[in-house]
Protein backbone atom coordinates (compact mmCIF):
# COMPACT_ATOMS: atom_id res chain seq x y z
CA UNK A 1 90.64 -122.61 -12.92
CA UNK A 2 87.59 -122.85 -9.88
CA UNK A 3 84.39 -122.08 -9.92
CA UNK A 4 85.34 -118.90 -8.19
CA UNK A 5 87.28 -117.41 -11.02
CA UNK A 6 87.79 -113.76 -11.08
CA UNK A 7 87.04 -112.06 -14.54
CA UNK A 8 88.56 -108.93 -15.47
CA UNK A 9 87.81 -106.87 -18.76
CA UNK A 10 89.61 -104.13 -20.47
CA UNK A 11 87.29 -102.00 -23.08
CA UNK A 12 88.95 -100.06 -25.55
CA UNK A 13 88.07 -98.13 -28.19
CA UNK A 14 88.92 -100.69 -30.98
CA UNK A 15 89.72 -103.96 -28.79
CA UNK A 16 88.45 -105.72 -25.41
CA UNK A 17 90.52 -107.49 -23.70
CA UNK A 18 89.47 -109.84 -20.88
CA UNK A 19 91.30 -112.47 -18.74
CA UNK A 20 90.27 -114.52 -15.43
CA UNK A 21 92.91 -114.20 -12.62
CA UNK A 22 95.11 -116.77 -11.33
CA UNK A 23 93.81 -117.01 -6.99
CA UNK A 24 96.42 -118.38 -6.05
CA UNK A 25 99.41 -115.69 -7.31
CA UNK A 26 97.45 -113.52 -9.82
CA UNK A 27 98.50 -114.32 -12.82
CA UNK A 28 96.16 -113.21 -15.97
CA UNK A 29 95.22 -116.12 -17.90
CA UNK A 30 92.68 -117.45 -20.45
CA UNK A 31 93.29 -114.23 -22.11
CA UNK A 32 91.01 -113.49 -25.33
CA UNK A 33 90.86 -110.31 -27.56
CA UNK A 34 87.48 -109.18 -29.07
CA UNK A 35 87.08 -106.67 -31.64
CA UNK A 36 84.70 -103.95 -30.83
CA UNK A 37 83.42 -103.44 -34.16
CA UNK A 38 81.43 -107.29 -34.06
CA UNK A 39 79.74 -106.76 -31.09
CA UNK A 40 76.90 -104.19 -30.16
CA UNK A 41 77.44 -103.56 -26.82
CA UNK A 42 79.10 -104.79 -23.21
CA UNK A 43 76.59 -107.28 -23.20
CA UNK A 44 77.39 -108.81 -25.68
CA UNK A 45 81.36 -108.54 -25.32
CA UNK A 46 80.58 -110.35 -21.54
CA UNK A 47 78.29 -112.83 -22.98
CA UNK A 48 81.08 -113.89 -25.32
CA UNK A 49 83.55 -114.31 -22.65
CA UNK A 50 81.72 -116.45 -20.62
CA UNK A 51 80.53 -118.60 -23.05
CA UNK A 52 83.94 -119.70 -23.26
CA UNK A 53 84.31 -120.15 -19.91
CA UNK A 54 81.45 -122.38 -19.76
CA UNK A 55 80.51 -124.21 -17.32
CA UNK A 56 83.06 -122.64 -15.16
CA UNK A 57 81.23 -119.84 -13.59
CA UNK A 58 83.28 -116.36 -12.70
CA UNK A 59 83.05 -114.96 -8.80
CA UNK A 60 83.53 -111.49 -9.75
CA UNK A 61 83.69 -109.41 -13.27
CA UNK A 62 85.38 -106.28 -12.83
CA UNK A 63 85.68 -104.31 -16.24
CA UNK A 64 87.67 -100.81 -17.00
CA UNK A 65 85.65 -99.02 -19.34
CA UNK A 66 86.32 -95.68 -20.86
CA UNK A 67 83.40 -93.82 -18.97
CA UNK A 68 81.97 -91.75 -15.92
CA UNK A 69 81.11 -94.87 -13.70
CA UNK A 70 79.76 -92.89 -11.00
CA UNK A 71 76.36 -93.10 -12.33
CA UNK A 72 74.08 -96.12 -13.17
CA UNK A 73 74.28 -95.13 -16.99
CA UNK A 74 77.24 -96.10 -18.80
CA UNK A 75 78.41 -93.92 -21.88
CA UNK A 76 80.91 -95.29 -23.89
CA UNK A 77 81.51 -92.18 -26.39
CA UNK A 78 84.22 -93.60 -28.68
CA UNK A 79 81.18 -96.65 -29.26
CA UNK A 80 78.11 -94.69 -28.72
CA UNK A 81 76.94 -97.53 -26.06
CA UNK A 82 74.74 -96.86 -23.70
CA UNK A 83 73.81 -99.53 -20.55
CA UNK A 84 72.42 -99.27 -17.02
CA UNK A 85 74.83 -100.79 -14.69
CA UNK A 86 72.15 -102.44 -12.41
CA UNK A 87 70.08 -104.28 -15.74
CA UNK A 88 73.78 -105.60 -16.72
CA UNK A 89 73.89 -107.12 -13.19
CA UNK A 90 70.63 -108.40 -13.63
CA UNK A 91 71.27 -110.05 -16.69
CA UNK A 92 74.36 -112.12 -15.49
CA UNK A 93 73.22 -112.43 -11.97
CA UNK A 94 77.33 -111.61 -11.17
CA UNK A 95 79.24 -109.87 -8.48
CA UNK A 96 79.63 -107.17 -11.53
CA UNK A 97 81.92 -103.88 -11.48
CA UNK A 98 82.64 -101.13 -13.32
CA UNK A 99 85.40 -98.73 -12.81
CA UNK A 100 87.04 -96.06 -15.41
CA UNK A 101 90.05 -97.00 -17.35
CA UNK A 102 92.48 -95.07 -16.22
CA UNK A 103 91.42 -95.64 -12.29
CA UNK A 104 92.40 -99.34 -13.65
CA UNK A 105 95.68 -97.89 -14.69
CA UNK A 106 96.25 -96.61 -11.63
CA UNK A 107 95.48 -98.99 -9.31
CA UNK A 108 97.88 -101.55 -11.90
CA UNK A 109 100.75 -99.33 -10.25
CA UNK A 110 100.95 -101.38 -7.25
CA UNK A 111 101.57 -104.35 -9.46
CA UNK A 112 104.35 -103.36 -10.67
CA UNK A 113 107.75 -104.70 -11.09
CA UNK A 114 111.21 -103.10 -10.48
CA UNK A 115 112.23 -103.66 -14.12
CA UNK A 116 108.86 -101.81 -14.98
CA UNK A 117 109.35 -98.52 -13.88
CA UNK A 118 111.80 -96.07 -14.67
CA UNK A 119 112.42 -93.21 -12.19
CA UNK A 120 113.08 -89.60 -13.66
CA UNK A 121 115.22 -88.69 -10.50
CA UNK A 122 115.33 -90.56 -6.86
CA UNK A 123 113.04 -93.85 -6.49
CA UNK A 124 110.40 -93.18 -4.25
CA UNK A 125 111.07 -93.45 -0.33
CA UNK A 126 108.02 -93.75 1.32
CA UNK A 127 104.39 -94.64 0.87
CA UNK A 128 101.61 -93.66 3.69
CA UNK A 129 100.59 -91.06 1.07
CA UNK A 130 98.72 -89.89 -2.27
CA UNK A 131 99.79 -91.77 -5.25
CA UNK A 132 98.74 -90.86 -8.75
CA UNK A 133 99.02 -91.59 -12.34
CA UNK A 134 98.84 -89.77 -15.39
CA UNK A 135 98.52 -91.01 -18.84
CA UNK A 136 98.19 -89.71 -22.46
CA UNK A 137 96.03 -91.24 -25.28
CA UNK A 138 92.22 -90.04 -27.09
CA UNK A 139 92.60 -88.08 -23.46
CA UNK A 140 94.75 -87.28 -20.67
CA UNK A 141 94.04 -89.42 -17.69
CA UNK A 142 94.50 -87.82 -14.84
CA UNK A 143 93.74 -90.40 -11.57
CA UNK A 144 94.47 -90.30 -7.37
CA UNK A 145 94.56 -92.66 -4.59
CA UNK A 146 95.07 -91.28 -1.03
CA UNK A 147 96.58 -92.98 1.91
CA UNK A 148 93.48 -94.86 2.74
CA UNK A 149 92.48 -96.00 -0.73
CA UNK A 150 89.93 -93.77 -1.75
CA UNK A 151 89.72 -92.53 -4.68
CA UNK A 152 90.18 -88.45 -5.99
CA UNK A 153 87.50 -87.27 -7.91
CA UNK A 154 89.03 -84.73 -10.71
CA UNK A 155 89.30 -84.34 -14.28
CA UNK A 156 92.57 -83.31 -14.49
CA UNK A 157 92.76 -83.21 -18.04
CA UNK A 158 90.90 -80.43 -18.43
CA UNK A 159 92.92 -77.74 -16.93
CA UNK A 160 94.04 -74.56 -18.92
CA UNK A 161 97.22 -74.60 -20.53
CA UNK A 162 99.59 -71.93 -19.65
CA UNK A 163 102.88 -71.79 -22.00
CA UNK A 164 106.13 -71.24 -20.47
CA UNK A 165 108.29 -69.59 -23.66
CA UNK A 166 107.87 -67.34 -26.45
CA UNK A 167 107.40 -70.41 -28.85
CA UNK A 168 104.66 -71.76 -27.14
CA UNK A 169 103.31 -68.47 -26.47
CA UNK A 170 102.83 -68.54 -30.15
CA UNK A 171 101.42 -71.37 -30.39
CA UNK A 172 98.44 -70.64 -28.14
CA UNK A 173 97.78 -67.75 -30.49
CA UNK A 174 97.32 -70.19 -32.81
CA UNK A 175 95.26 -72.85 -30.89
CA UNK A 176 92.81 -69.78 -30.50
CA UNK A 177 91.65 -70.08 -34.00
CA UNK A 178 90.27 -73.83 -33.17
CA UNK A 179 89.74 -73.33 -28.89
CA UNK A 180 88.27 -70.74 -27.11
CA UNK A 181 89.71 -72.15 -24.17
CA UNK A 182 93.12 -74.64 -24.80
CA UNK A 183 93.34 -77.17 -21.99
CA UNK A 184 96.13 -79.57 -21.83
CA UNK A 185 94.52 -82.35 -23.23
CA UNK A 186 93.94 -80.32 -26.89
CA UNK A 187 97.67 -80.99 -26.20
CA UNK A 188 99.30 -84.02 -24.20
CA UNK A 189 97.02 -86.40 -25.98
CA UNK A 190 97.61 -88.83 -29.32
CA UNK A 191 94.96 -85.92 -31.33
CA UNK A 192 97.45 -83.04 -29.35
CA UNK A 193 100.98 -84.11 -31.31
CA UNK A 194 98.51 -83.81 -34.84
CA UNK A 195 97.32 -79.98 -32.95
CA UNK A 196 101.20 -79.47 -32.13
CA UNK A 197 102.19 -80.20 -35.76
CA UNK A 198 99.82 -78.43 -37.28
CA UNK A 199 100.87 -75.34 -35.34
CA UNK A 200 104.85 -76.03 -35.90
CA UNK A 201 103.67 -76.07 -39.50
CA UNK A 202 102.34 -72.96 -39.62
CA UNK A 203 105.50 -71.29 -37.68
CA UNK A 204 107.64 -72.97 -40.11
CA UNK A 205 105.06 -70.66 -43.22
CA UNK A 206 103.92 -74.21 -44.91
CA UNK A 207 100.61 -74.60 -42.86
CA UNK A 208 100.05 -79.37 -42.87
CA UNK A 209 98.08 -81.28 -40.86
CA UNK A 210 99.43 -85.05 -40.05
CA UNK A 211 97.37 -88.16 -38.05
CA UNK A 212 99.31 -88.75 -34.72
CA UNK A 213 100.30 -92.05 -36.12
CA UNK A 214 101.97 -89.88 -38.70
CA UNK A 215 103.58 -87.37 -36.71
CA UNK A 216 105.23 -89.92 -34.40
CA UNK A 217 106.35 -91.90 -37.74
CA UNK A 218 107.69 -89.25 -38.93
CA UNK A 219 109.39 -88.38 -35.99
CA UNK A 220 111.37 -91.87 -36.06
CA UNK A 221 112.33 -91.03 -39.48
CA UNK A 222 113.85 -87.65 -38.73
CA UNK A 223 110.74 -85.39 -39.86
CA UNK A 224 111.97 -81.50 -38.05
CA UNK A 225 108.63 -80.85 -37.52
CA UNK A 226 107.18 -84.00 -35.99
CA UNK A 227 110.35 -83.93 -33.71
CA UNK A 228 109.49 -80.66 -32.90
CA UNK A 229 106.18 -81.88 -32.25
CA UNK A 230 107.15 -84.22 -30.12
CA UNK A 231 109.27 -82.58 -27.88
CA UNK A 232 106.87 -79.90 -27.32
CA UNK A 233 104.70 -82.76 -26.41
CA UNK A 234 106.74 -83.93 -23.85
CA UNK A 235 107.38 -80.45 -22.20
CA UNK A 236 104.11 -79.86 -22.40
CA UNK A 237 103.59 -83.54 -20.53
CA UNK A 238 106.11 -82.32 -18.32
CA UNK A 239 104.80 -79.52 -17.23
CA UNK A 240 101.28 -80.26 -16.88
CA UNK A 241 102.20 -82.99 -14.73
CA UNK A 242 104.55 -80.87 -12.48
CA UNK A 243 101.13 -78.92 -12.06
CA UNK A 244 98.98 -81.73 -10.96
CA UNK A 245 101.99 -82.52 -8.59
CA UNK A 246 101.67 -78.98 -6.75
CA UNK A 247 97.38 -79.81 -6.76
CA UNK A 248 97.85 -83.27 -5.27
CA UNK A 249 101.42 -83.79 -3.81
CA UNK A 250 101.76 -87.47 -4.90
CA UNK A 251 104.12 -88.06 -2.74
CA UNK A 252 104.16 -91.96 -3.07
CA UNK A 253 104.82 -91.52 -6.36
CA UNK A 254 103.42 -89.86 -9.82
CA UNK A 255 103.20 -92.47 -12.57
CA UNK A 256 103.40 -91.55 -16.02
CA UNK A 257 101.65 -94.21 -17.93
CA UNK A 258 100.09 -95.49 -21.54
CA UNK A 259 101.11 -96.95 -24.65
CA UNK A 260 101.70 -93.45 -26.32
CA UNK A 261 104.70 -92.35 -24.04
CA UNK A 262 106.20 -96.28 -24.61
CA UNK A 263 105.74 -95.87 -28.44
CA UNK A 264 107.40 -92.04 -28.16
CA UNK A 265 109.85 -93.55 -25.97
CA UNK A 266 113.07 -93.66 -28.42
CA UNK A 267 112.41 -89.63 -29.28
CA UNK A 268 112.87 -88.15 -25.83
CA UNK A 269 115.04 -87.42 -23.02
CA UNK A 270 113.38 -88.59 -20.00
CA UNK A 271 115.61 -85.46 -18.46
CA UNK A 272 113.67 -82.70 -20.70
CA UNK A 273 110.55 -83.92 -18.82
CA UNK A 274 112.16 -84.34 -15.50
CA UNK A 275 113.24 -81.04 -15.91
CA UNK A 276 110.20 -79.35 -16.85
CA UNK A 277 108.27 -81.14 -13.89
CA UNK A 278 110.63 -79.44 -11.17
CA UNK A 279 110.60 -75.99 -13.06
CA UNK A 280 108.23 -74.23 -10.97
CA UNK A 281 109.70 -71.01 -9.55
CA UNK A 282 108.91 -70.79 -5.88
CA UNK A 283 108.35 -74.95 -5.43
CA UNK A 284 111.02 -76.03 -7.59
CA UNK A 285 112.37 -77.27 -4.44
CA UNK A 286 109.44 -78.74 -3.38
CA UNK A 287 108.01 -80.31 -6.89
CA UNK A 288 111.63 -82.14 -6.96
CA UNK A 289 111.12 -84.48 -4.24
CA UNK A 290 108.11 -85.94 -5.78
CA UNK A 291 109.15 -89.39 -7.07
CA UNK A 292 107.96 -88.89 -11.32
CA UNK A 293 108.08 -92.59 -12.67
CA UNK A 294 107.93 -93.68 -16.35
CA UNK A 295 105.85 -97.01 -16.33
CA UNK A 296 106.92 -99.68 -19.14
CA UNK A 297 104.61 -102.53 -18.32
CA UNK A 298 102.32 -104.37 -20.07
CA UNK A 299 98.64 -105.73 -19.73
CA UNK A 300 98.31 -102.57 -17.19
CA UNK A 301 94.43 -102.26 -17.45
CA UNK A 302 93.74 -105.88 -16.53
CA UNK A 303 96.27 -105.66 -14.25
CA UNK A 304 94.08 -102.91 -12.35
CA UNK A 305 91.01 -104.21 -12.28
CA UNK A 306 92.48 -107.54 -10.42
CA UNK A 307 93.96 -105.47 -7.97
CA UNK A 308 90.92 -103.47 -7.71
CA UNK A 309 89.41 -107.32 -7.43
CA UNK A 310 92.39 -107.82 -4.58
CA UNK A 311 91.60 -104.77 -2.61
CA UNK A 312 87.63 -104.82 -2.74
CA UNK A 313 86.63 -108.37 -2.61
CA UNK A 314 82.92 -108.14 -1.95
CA UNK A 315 80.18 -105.84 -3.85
CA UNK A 316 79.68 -102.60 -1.52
């Protein structure tokens, strides 16, 4: 390692993760886990770090945190944190960025490897266009690049859900007693297969509620109604992502991402959410040559932010 060591940070809910990258073929290394819960803030995560970095000094720090970075204040719900961008830079006198964590997700798509991507139909054929990824977990991230690497502002996430069969159809009636207003993340989310079992339940006339850990537990173990949960999860995923297709025509590929979809991985057909993608009347035609990947990597939000590091080398 140099004195011109890249840092990059991945801030979770429940775990940060940071790493400096390798400048000579960009290998993660030094990697160290911190657990949110005995620290009080970024600060203090950073000032952690490079303590054990010490006296090596970092060139750039480039962390993904779950938060609007647009803005000098950073709001990190799931911690209730709350710093000014600018004092942080202040503080470590660094090269320091911030960018959201799925933006790091996306932008860990052009790291990927051949082994770590699994197309739902033809490979893609061409780039020179928009790429995006989309990615359940607490949310549903929802993230563009064009052609030119900037970035599309949108909160994908939060568009309404529209069912597409009379069993869904009665679950929205349902999801009206909680939501005025159901948008897709209430559903394609870890908290939406807990909503989706809930509703199955009541269907089924024995009204439960289950922890998403629980659902997709008992979904390995042969539960009917987390399995039904789950596959209405995945048309649902499907679907919604078909959508955002027709909005932004990722045409260099849409990247389905996140350690939810790798955990449901052994209760789906790939095909039932291939299927639902294309199924969209008019454009079936056209949502079909969209290249839909599944991504099986790992270490994809550090992997981001050093490409992020790659692609913007200096502080703008």
């Amino acid at each position: 390692m140099t004195n011109a060591c890249r840092v990059v940070a991945d801030i979770g809910a429940t775990n940060a993760r940071f790493a400096c990258v390798n400048q000579e073929n960009g290998a993660l290394q030094h990697q160290e886990r911190y657990r949110c819960d005995d620290y009080p803030g970024l600060d203090a995560l950073i000032r952690a770090y490079l303590a054990q970095l010490a006296p090596q000094r970092p060139q750039n720090l480039c962390l993904a945190v779950p938060a609007v970075v647009e803005n000098d204040l950073l709001y990190l719900p799931n911690r209730n944190w709350r710093h000014s961008q600018q004092a942080l830079r202040r503080e470590f006198d660094l090269d320091l960025r911030f960018i959201n964590d799925f933006t790091a997700q996306l932008y860990a798509t052009y790291t990927l490897a051949p082994d770590e991507i699994q197309w739902l139909g033809p490979a893609r054929q061409r780039s020179g266009a928009i790429r995006a990824a989309v990615g359940p977990g607490t949310g549903l991230g929802v993230k563009a690049l064009t052609p030119t690497g900037d970035l599309v502002p949108a909160e994908g996430g939060h568009v309404a859900w529209a069912p597409l069969d009379t069993h869904e159809i009665d679950l929205l009636r349902l999801f009206h007693q909680r939501y005025a207003r159901v948008s897709v993340e209430r559903l394609t989310s870890g908290p939406g297969l807990s909503l989706l079992y809930w509703g199955n339940s009541i269907l089924a006339g024995r009204e439960a509620e289950l922890e998403p850990e629980a659902v997709s537990a008992g979904a390995l173990d042969g539960d009917p109604l987390c399995r039904q949960a789950v596959t209405d999860f995945i048309k649902v995923l499907g679907a919604t992502a078909g959508d955002l297709a027709l909005i932004l025509a990722p045409f260099d590929g849409l990247f389905l991402m996140g350690d939810l979809l790798n955990h449901l991985a052994p209760l789906y057909d790939p095909a039932t959410l291939r299927a639902r993608f294309d199924a969209k009347g008019r454009y079936a035609t056209y949502c079909a040559g969209i290249p839909l990947a599944l991504v099986q990597a790992q270490d994809t939000g550090l992997r981001g932010c050093a490409e992020f590091l790659r692609r913007h080398p200096a502080s703008t």
